[in-house]
Protein backbone atom coordinates (compact mmCIF):
# COMPACT_ATOMS: atom_id res chain seq x y z
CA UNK A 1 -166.71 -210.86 215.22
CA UNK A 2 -168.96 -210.21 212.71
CA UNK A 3 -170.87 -207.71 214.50
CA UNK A 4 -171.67 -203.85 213.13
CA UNK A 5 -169.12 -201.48 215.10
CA UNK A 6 -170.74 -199.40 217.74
CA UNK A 7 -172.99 -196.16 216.81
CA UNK A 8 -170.70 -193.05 217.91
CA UNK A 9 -171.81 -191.47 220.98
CA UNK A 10 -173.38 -188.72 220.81
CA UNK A 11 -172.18 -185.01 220.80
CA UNK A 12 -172.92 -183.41 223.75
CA UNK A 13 -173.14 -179.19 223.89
CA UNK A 14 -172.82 -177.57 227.04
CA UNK A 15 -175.66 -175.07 225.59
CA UNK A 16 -177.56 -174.27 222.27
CA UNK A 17 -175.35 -172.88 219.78
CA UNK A 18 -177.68 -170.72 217.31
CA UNK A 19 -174.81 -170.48 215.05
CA UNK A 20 -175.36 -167.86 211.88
CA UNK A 21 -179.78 -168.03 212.54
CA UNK A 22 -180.06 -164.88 214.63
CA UNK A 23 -177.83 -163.04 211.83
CA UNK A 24 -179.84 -164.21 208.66
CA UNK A 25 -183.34 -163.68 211.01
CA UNK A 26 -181.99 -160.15 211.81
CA UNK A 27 -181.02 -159.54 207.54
CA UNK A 28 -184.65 -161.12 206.54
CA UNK A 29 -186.18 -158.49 208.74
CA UNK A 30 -184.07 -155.73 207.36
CA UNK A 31 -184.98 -156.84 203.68
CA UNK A 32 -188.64 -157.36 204.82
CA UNK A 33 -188.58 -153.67 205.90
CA UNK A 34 -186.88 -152.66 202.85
CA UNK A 35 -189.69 -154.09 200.98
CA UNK A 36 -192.48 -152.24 203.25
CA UNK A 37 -190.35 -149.13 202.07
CA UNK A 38 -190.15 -149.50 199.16
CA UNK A 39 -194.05 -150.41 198.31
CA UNK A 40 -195.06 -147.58 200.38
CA UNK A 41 -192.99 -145.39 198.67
CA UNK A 42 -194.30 -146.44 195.14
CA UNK A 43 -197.99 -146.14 197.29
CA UNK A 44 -197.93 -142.50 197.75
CA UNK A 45 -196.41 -141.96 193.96
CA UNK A 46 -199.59 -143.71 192.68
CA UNK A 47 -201.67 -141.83 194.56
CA UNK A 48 -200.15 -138.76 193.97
CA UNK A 49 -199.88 -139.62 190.17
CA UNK A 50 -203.34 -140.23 189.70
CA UNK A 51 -204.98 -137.00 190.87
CA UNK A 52 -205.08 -135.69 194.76
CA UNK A 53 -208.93 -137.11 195.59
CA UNK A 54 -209.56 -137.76 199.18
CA UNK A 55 -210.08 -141.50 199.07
CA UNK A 56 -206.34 -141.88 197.35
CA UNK A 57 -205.18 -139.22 200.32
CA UNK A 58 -206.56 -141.29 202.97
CA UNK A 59 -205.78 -144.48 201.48
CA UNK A 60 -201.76 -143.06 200.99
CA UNK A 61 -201.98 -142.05 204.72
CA UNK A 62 -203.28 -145.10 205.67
CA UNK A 63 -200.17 -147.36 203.81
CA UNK A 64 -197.50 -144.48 205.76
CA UNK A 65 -198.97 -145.06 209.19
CA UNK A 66 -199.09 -149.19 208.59
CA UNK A 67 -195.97 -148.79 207.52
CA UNK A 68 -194.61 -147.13 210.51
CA UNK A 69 -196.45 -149.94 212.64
CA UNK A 70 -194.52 -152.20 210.85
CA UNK A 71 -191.04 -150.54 211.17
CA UNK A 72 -191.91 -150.49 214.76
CA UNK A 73 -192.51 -154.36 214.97
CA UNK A 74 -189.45 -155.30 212.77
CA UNK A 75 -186.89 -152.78 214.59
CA UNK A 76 -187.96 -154.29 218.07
CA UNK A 77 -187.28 -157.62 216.58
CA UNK A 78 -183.96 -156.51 215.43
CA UNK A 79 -182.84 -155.19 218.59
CA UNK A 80 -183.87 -158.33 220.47
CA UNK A 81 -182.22 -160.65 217.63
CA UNK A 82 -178.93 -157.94 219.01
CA UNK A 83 -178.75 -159.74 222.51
CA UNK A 84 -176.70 -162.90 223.08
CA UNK A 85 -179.51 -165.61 223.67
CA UNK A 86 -182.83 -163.89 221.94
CA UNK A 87 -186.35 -164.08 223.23
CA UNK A 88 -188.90 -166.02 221.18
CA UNK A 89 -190.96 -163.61 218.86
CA UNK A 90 -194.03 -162.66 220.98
CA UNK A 91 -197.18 -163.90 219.46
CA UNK A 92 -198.69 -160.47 219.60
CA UNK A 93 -195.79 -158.90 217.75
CA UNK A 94 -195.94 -161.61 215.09
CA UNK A 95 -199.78 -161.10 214.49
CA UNK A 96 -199.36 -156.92 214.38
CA UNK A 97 -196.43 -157.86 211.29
CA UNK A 98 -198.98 -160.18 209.47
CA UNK A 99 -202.18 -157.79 209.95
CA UNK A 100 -199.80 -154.89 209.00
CA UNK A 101 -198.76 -156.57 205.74
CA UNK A 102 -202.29 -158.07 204.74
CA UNK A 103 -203.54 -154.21 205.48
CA UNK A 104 -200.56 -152.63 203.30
CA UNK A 105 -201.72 -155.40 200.16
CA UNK A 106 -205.34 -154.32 200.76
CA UNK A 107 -204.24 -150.65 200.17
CA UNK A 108 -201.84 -151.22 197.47
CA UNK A 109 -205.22 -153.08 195.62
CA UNK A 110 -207.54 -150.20 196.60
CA UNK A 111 -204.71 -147.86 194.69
CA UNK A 112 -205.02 -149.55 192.12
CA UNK A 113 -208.95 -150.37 191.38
């Protein structure tokens, strides 16, 4: 009897138990579009601030409706992080967020040069 005791058997779930992850996914998204807000916000000041040309115009109209893209993305995400057993972020959805956020840094540098 010198033997190692037996490994414990394995837990077994009747289904997948997400736990607190749809909750902290749903709260980065809300702080994500806080951010967006935020740097859109201070966007159109610096704009504003620095004389009313056209290419600052277009560029602060550009960062609003990117912005709105994105607000669109992240509040559909919310919603479906809402529902009991959420759906997988769509690929499409996931690349519109990234091109959104690459396109609002491009402005915020064009604001600034």
């Amino acid at each position: 009897m010198t033997g190692a005791p037996p490994p414990p058997a394995p837990v077994r779930r009747p289904g997948r138990d997400p736990g607190l992850q749809p909750e902290r996914t749903r709260l980065a998204w809300r702080r994500t579009t806080l951010a967006s807000t935020v740097a859109t916000v201070l966007a159109v000041k610096a704009s504003l601030h620095h004389g009313r040309s056209a290419a600052a115009i277009t560029v602060c109209v550009l960062c609003c409706v990117l912005w709105l893209a994105f607000l669109s993305v992240a509040h559909r995400r919310i919603r479906a992080l809402a529902s009991h057993r959420p759906r997988t972020l769509a690929p499409r959805h996931a690349t519109a967020a990234v091109l959104c956020t690459v396109a609002m840094a491009v402005c915020a540098a064009a604001l600034i040069v």
